[in-house]
PDB file of N, CA and C in Angstrom:
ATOM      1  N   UNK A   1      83.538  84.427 139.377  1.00  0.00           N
ATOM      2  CA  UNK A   1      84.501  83.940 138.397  1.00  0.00           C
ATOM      3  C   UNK A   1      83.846  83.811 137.028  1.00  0.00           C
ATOM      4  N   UNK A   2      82.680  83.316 136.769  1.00  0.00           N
ATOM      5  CA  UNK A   2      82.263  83.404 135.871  1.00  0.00           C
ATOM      6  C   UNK A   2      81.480  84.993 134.867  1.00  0.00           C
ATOM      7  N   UNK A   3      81.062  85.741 135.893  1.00  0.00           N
ATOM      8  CA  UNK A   3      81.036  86.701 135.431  1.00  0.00           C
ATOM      9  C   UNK A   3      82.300  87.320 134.802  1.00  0.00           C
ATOM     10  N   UNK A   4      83.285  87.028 135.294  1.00  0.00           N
ATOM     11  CA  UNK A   4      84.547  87.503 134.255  1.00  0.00           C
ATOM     12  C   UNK A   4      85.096  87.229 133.272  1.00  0.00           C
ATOM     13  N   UNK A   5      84.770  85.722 133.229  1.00  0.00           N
ATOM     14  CA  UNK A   5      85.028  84.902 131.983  1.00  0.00           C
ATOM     15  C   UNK A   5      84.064  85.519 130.734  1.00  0.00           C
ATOM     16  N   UNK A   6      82.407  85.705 131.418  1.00  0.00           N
ATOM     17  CA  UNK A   6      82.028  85.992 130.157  1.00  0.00           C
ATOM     18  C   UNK A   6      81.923  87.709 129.854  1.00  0.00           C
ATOM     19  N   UNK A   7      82.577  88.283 130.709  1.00  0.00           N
ATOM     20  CA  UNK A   7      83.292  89.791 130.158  1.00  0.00           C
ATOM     21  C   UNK A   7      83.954  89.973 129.397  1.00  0.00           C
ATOM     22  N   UNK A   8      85.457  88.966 129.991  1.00  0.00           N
ATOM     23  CA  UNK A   8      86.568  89.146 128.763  1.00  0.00           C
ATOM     24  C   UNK A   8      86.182  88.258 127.268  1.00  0.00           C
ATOM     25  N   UNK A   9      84.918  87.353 127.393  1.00  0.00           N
ATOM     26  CA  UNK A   9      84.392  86.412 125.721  1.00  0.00           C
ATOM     27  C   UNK A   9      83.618  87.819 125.670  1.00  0.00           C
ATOM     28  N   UNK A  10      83.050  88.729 126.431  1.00  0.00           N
ATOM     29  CA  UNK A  10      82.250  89.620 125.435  1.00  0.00           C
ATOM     30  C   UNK A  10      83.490  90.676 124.678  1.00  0.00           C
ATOM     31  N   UNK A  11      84.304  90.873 125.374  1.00  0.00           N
ATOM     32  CA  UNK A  11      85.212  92.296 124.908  1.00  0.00           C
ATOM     33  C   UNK A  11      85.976  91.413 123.968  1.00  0.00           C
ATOM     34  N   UNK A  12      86.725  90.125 123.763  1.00  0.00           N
ATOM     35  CA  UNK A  12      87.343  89.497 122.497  1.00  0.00           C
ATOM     36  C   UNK A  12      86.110  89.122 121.510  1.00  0.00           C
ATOM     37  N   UNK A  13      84.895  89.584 121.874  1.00  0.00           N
ATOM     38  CA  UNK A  13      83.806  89.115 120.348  1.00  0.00           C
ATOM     39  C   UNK A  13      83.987  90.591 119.906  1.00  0.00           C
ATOM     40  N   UNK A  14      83.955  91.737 120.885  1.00  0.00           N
ATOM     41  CA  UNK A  14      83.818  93.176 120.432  1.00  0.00           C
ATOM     42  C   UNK A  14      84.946  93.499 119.314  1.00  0.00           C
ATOM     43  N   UNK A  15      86.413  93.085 120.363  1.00  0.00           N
ATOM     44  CA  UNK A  15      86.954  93.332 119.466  1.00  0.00           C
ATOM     45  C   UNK A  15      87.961  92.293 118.377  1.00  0.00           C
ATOM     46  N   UNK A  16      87.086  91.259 118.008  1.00  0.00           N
ATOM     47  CA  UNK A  16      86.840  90.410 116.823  1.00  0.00           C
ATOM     48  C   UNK A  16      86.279  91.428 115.720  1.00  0.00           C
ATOM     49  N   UNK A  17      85.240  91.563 115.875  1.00  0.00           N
ATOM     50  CA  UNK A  17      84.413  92.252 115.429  1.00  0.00           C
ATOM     51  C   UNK A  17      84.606  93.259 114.668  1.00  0.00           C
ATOM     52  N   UNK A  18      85.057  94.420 115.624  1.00  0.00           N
ATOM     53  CA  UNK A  18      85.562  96.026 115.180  1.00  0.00           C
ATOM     54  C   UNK A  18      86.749  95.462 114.061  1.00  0.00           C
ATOM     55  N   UNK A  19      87.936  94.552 114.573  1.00  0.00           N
ATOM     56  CA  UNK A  19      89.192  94.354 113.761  1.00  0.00           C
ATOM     57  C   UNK A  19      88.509  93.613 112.372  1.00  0.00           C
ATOM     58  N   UNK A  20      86.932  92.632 112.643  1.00  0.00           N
ATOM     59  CA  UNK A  20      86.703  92.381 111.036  1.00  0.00           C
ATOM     60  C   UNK A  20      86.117  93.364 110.205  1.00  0.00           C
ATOM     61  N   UNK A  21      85.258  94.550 110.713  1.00  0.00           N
ATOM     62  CA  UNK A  21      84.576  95.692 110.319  1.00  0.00           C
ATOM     63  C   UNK A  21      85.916  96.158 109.668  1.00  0.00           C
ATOM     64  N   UNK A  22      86.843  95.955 110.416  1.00  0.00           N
ATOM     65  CA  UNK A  22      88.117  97.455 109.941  1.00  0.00           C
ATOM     66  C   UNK A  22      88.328  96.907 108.622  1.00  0.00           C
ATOM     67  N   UNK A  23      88.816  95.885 108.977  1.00  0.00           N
ATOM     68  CA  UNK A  23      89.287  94.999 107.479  1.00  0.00           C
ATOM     69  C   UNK A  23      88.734  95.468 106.467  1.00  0.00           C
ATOM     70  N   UNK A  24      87.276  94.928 106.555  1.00  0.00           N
ATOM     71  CA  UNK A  24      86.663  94.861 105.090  1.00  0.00           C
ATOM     72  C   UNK A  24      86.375  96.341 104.712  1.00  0.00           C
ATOM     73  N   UNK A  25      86.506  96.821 105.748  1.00  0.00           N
ATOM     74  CA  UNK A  25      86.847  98.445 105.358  1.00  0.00           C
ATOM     75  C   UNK A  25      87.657  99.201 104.940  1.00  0.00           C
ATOM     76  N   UNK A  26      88.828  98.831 104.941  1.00  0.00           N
ATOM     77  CA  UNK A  26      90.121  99.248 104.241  1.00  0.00           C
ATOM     78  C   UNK A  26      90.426  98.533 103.006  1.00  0.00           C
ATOM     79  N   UNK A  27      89.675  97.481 103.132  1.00  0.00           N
ATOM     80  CA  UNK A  27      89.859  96.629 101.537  1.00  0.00           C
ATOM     81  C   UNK A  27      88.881  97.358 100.593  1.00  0.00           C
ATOM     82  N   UNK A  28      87.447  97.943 101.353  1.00  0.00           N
ATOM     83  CA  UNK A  28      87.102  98.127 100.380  1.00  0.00           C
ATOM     84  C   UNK A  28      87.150  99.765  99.669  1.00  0.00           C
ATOM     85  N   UNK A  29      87.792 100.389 100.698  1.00  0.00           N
ATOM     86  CA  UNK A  29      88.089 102.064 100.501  1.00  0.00           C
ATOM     87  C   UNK A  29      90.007 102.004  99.817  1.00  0.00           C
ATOM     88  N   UNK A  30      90.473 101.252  99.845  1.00  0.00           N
ATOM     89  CA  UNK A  30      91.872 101.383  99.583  1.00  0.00           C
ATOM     90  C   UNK A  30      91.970  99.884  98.039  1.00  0.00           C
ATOM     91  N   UNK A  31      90.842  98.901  98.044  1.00  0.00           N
ATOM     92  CA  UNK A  31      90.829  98.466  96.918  1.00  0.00           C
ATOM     93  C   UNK A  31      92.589  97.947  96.933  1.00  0.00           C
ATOM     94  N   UNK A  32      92.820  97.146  97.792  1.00  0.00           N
ATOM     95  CA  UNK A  32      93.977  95.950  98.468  1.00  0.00           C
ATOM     96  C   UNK A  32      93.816  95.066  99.645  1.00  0.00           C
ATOM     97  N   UNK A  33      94.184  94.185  99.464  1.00  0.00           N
ATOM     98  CA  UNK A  33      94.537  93.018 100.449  1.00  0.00           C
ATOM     99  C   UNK A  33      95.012  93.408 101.694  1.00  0.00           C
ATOM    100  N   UNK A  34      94.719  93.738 103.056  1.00  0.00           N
ATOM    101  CA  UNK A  34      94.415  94.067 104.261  1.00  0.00           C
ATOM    102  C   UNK A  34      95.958  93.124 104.806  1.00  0.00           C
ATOM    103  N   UNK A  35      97.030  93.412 104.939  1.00  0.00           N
ATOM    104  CA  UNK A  35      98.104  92.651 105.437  1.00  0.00           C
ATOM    105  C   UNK A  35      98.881  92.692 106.176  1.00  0.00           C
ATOM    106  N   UNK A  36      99.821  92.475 107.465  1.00  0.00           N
ATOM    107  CA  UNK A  36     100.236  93.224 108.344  1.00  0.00           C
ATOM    108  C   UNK A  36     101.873  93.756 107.809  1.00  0.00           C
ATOM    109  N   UNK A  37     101.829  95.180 108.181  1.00  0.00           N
ATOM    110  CA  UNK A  37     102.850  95.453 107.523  1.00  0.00           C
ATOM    111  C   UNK A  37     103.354  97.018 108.155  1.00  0.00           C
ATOM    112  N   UNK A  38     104.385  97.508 107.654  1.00  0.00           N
ATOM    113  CA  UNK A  38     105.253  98.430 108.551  1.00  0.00           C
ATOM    114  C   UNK A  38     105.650  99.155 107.401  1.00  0.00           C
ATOM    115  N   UNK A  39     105.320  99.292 105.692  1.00  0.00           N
ATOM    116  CA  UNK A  39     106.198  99.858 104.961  1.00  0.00           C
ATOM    117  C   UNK A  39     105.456 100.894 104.483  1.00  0.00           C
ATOM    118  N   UNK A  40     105.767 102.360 104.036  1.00  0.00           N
ATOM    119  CA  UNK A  40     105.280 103.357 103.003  1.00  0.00           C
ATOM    120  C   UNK A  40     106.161 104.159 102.908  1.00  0.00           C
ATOM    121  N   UNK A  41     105.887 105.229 102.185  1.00  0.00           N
ATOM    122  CA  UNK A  41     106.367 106.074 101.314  1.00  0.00           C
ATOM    123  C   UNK A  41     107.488 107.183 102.112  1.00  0.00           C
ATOM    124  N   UNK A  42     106.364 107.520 103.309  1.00  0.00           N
ATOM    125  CA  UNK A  42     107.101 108.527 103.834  1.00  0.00           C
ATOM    126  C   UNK A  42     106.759 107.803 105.730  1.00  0.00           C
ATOM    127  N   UNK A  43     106.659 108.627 106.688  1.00  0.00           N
ATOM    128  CA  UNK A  43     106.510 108.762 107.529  1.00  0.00           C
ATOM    129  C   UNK A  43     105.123 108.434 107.985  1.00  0.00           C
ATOM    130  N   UNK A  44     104.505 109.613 108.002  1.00  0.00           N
ATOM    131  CA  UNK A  44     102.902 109.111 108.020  1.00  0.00           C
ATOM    132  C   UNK A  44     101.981 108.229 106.710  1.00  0.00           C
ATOM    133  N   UNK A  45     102.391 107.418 105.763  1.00  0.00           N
ATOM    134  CA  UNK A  45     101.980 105.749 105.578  1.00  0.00           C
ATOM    135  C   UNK A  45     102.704 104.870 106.680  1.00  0.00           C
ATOM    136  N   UNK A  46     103.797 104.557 106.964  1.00  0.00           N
ATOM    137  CA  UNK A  46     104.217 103.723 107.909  1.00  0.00           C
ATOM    138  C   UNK A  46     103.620 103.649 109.251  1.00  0.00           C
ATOM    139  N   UNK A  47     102.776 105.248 109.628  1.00  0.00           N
ATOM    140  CA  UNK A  47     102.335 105.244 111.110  1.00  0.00           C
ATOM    141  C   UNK A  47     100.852 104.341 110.723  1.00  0.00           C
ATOM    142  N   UNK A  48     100.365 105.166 109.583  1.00  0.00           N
ATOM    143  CA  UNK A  48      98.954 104.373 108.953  1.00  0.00           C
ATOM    144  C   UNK A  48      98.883 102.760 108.883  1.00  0.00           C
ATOM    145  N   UNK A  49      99.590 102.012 107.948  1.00  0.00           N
ATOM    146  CA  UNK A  49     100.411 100.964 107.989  1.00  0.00           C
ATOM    147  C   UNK A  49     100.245 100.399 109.252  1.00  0.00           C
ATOM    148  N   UNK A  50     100.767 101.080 110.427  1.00  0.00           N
ATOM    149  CA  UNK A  50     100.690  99.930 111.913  1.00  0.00           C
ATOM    150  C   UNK A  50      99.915 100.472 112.802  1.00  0.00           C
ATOM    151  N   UNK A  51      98.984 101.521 112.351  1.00  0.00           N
ATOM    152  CA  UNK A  51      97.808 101.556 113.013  1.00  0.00           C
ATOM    153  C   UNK A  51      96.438 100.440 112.435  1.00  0.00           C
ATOM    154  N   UNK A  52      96.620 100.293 110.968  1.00  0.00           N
ATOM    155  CA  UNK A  52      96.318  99.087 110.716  1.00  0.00           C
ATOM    156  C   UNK A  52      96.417  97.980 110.626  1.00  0.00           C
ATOM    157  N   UNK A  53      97.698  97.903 110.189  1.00  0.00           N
ATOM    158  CA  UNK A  53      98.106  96.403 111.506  1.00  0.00           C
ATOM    159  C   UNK A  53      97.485  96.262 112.729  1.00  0.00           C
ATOM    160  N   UNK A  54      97.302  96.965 113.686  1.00  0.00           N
ATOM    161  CA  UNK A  54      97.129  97.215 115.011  1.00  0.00           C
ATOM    162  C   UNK A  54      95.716  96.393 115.034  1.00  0.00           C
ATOM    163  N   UNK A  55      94.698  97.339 114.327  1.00  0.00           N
ATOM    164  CA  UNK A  55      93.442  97.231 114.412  1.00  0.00           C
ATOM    165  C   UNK A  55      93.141  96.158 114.111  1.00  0.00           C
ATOM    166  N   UNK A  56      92.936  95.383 112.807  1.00  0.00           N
ATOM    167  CA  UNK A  56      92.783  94.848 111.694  1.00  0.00           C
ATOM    168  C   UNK A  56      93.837  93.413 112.148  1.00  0.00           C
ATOM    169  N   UNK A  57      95.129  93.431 112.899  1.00  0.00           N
ATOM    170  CA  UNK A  57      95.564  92.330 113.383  1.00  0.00           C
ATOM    171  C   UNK A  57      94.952  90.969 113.330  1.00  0.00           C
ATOM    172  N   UNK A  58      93.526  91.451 114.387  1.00  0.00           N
ATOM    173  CA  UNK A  58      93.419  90.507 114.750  1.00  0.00           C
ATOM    174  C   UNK A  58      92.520  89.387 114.015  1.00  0.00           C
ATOM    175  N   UNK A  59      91.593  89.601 112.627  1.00  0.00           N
ATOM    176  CA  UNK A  59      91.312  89.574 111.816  1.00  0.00           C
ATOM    177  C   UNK A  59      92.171  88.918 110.638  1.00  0.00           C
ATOM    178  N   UNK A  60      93.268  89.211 110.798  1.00  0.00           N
ATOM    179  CA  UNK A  60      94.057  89.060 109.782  1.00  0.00           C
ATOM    180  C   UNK A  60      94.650  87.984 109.975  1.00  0.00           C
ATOM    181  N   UNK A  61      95.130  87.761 111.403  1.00  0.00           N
ATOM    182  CA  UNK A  61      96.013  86.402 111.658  1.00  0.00           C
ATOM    183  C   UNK A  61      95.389  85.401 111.745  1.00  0.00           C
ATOM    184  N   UNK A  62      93.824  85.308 111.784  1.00  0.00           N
ATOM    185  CA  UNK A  62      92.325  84.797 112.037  1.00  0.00           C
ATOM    186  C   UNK A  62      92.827  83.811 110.586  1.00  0.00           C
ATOM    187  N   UNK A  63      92.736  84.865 109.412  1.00  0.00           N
ATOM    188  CA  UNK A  63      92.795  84.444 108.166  1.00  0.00           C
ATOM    189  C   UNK A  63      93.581  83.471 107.948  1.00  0.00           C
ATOM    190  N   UNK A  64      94.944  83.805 108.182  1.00  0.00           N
ATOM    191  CA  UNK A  64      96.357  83.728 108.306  1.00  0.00           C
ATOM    192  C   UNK A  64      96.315  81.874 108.281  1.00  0.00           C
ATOM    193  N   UNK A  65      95.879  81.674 109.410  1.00  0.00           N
ATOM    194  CA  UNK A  65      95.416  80.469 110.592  1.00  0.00           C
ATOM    195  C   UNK A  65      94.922  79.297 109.157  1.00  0.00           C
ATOM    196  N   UNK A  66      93.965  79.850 108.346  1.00  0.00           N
ATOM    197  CA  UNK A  66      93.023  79.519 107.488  1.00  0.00           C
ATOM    198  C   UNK A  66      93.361  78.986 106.249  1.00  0.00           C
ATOM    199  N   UNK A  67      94.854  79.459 105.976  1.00  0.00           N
ATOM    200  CA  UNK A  67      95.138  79.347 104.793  1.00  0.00           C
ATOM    201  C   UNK A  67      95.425  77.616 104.495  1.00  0.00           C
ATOM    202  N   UNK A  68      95.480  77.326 103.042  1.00  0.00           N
ATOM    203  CA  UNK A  68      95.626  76.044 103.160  1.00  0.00           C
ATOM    204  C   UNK A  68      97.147  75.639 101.818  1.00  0.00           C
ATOM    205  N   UNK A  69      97.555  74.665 102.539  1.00  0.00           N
ATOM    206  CA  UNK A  69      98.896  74.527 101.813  1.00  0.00           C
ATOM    207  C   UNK A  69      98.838  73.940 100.526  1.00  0.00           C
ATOM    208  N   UNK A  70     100.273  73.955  99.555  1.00  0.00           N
ATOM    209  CA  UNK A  70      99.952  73.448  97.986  1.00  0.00           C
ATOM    210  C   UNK A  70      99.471  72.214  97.792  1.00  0.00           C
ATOM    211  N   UNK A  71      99.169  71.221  98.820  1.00  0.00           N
ATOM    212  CA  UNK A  71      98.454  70.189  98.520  1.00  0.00           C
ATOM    213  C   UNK A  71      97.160  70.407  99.162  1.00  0.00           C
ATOM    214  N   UNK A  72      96.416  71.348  99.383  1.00  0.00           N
ATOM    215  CA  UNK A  72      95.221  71.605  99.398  1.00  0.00           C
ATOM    216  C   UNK A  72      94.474  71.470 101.138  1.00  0.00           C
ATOM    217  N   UNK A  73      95.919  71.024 101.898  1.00  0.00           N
ATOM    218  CA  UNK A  73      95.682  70.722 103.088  1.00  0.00           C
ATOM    219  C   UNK A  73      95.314  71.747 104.103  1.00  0.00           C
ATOM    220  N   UNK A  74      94.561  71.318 105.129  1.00  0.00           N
ATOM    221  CA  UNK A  74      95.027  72.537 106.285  1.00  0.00           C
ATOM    222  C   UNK A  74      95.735  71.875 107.256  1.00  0.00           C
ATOM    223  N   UNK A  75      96.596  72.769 108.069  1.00  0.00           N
ATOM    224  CA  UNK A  75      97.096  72.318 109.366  1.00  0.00           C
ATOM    225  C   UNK A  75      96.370  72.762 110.324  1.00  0.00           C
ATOM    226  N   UNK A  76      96.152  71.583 111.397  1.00  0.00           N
ATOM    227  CA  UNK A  76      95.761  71.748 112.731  1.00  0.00           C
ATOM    228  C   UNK A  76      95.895  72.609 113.488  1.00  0.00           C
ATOM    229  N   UNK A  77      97.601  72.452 113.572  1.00  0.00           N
ATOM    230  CA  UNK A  77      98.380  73.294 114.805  1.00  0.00           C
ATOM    231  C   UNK A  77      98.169  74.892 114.369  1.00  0.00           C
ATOM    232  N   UNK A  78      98.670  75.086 112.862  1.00  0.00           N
ATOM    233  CA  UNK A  78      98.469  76.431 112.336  1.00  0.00           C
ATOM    234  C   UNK A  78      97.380  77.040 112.803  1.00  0.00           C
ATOM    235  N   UNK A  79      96.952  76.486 112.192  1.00  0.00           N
ATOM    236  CA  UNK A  79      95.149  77.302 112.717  1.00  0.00           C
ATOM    237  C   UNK A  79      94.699  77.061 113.983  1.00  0.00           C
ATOM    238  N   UNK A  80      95.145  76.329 115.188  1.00  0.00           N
ATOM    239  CA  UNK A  80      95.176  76.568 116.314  1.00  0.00           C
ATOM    240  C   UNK A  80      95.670  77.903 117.178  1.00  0.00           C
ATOM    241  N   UNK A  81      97.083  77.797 116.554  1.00  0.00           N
ATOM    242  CA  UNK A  81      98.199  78.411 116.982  1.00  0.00           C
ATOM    243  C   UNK A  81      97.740  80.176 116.422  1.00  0.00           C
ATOM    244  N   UNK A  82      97.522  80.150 115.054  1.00  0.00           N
ATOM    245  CA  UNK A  82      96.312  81.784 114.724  1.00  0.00           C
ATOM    246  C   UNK A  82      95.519  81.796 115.586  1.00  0.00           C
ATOM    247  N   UNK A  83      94.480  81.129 115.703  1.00  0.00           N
ATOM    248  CA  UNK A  83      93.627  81.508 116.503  1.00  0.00           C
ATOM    249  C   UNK A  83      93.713  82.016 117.925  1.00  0.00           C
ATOM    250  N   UNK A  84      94.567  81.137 118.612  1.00  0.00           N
ATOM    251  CA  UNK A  84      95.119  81.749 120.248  1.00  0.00           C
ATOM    252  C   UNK A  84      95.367  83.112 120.092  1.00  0.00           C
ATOM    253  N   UNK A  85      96.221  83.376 118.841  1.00  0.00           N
ATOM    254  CA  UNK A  85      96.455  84.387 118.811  1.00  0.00           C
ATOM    255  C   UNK A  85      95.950  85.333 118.327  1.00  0.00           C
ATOM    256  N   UNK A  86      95.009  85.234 117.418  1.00  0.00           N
ATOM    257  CA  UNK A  86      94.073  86.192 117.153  1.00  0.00           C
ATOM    258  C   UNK A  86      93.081  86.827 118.292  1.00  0.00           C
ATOM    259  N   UNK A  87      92.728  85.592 118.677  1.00  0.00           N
ATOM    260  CA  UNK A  87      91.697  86.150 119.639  1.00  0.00           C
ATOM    261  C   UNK A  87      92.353  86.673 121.088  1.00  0.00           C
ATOM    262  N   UNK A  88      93.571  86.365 121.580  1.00  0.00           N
ATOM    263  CA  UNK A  88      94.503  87.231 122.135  1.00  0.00           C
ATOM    264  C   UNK A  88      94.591  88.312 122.306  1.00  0.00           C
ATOM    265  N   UNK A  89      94.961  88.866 121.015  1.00  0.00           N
ATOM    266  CA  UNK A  89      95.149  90.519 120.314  1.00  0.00           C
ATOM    267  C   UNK A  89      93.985  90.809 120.022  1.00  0.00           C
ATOM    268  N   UNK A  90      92.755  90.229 119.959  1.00  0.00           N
ATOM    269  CA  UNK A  90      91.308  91.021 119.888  1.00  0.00           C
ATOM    270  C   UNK A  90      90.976  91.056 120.925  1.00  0.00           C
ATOM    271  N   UNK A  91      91.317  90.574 122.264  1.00  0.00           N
ATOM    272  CA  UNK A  91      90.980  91.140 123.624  1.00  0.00           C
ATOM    273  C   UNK A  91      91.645  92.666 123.576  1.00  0.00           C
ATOM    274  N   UNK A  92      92.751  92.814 123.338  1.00  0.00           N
ATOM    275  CA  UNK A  92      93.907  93.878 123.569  1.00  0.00           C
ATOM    276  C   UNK A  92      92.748  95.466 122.249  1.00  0.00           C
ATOM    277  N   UNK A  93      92.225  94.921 121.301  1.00  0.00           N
ATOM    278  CA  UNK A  93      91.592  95.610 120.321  1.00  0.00           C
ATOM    279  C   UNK A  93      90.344  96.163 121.111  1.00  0.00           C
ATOM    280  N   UNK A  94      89.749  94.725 121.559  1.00  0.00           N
ATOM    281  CA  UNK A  94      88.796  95.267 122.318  1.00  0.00           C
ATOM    282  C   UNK A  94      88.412  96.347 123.379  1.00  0.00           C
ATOM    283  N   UNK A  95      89.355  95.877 124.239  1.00  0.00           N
ATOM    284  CA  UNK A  95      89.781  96.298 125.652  1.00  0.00           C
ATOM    285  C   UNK A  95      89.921  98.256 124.517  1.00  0.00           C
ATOM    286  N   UNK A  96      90.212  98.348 123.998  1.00  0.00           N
ATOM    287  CA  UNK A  96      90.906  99.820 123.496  1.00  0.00           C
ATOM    288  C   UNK A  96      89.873 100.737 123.122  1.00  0.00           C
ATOM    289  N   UNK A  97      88.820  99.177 122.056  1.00  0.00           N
ATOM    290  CA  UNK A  97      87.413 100.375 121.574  1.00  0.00           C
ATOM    291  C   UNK A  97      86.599 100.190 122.971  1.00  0.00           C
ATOM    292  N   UNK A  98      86.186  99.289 123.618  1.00  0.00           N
ATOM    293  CA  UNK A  98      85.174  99.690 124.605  1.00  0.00           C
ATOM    294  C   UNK A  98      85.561 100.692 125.496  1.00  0.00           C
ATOM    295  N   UNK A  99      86.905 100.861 125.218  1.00  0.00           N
ATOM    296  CA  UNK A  99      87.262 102.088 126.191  1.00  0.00           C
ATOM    297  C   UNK A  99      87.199 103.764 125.942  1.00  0.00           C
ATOM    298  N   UNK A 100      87.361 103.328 124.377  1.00  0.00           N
ATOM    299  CA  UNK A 100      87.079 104.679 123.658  1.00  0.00           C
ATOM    300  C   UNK A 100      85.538 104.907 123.626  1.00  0.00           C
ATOM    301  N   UNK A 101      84.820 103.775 123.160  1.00  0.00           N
ATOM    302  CA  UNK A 101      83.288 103.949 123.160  1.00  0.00           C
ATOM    303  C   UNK A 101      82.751 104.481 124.302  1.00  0.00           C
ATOM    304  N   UNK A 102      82.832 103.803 125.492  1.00  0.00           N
ATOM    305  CA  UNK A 102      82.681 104.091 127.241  1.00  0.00           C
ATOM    306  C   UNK A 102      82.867 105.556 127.470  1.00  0.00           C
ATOM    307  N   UNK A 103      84.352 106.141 127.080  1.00  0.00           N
ATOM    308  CA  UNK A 103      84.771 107.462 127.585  1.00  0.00           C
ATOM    309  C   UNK A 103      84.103 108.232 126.525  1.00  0.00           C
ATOM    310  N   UNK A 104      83.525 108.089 125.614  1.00  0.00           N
ATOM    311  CA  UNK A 104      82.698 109.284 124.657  1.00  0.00           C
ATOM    312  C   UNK A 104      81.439 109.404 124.924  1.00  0.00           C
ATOM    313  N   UNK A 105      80.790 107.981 125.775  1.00  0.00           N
ATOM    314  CA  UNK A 105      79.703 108.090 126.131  1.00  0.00           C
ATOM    315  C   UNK A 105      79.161 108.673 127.368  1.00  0.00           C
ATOM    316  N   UNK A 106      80.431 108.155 127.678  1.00  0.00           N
ATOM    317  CA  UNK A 106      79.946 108.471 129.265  1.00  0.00           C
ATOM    318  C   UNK A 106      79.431 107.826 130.209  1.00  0.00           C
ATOM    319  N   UNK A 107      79.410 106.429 129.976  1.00  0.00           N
ATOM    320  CA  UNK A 107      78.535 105.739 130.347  1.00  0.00           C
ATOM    321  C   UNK A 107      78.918 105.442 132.240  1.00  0.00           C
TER     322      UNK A 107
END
């Protein structure tokens, strides 16, 4: 039992990780704010768009969690409630690259 527990904490750090790499990678090649979203121009921006959403999700709602309100506050629950869910959807991120990494390697 415990060996599984710390499988699925290694594959949600992996893909923590990859989704914060993506981030700061699209912020810094596209020079914008990394946000989840569904809109562009034509067809293929919108697929781009929620393939980065996808990736980058989980990273983002991380943030999300973080933010602090006009009186300078944070909420508890908020940033609870991100976090479950971030790190949720970075199992699901994870689970996707170790699988892509694995099957190219061969391992």
């Amino acid at each position: 039992m415990a060996n599984e527990f710390l499988i699925s904490l290694y594959i949600i750090a992996v893909g923590m990780a990859f989704a914060g790499g993506a981030t700061y990678f699209y912020q810094w090649v596209w020079k914008q704010e990394a946000m989840l979203r569904f809109d562009g121009e034509h067809v293929f921006a919108t697929i781009a768009h929620l393939m980065m959403s996808f990736v980058c999700g989980p990273f983002i709602m991380l943030n999300m969690g973080w933010r602090r309100d006009s009186a300078g506050g944070l909420h508890v629950s908020q940033a609870l409630l991100s976090a479950f869910i971030a790190f949720g959807w970075s199992f699901i991120v994870g689970l996707f690259f170790l699988w892509f990494y694995i099957g190219i390697l061969g391992l």
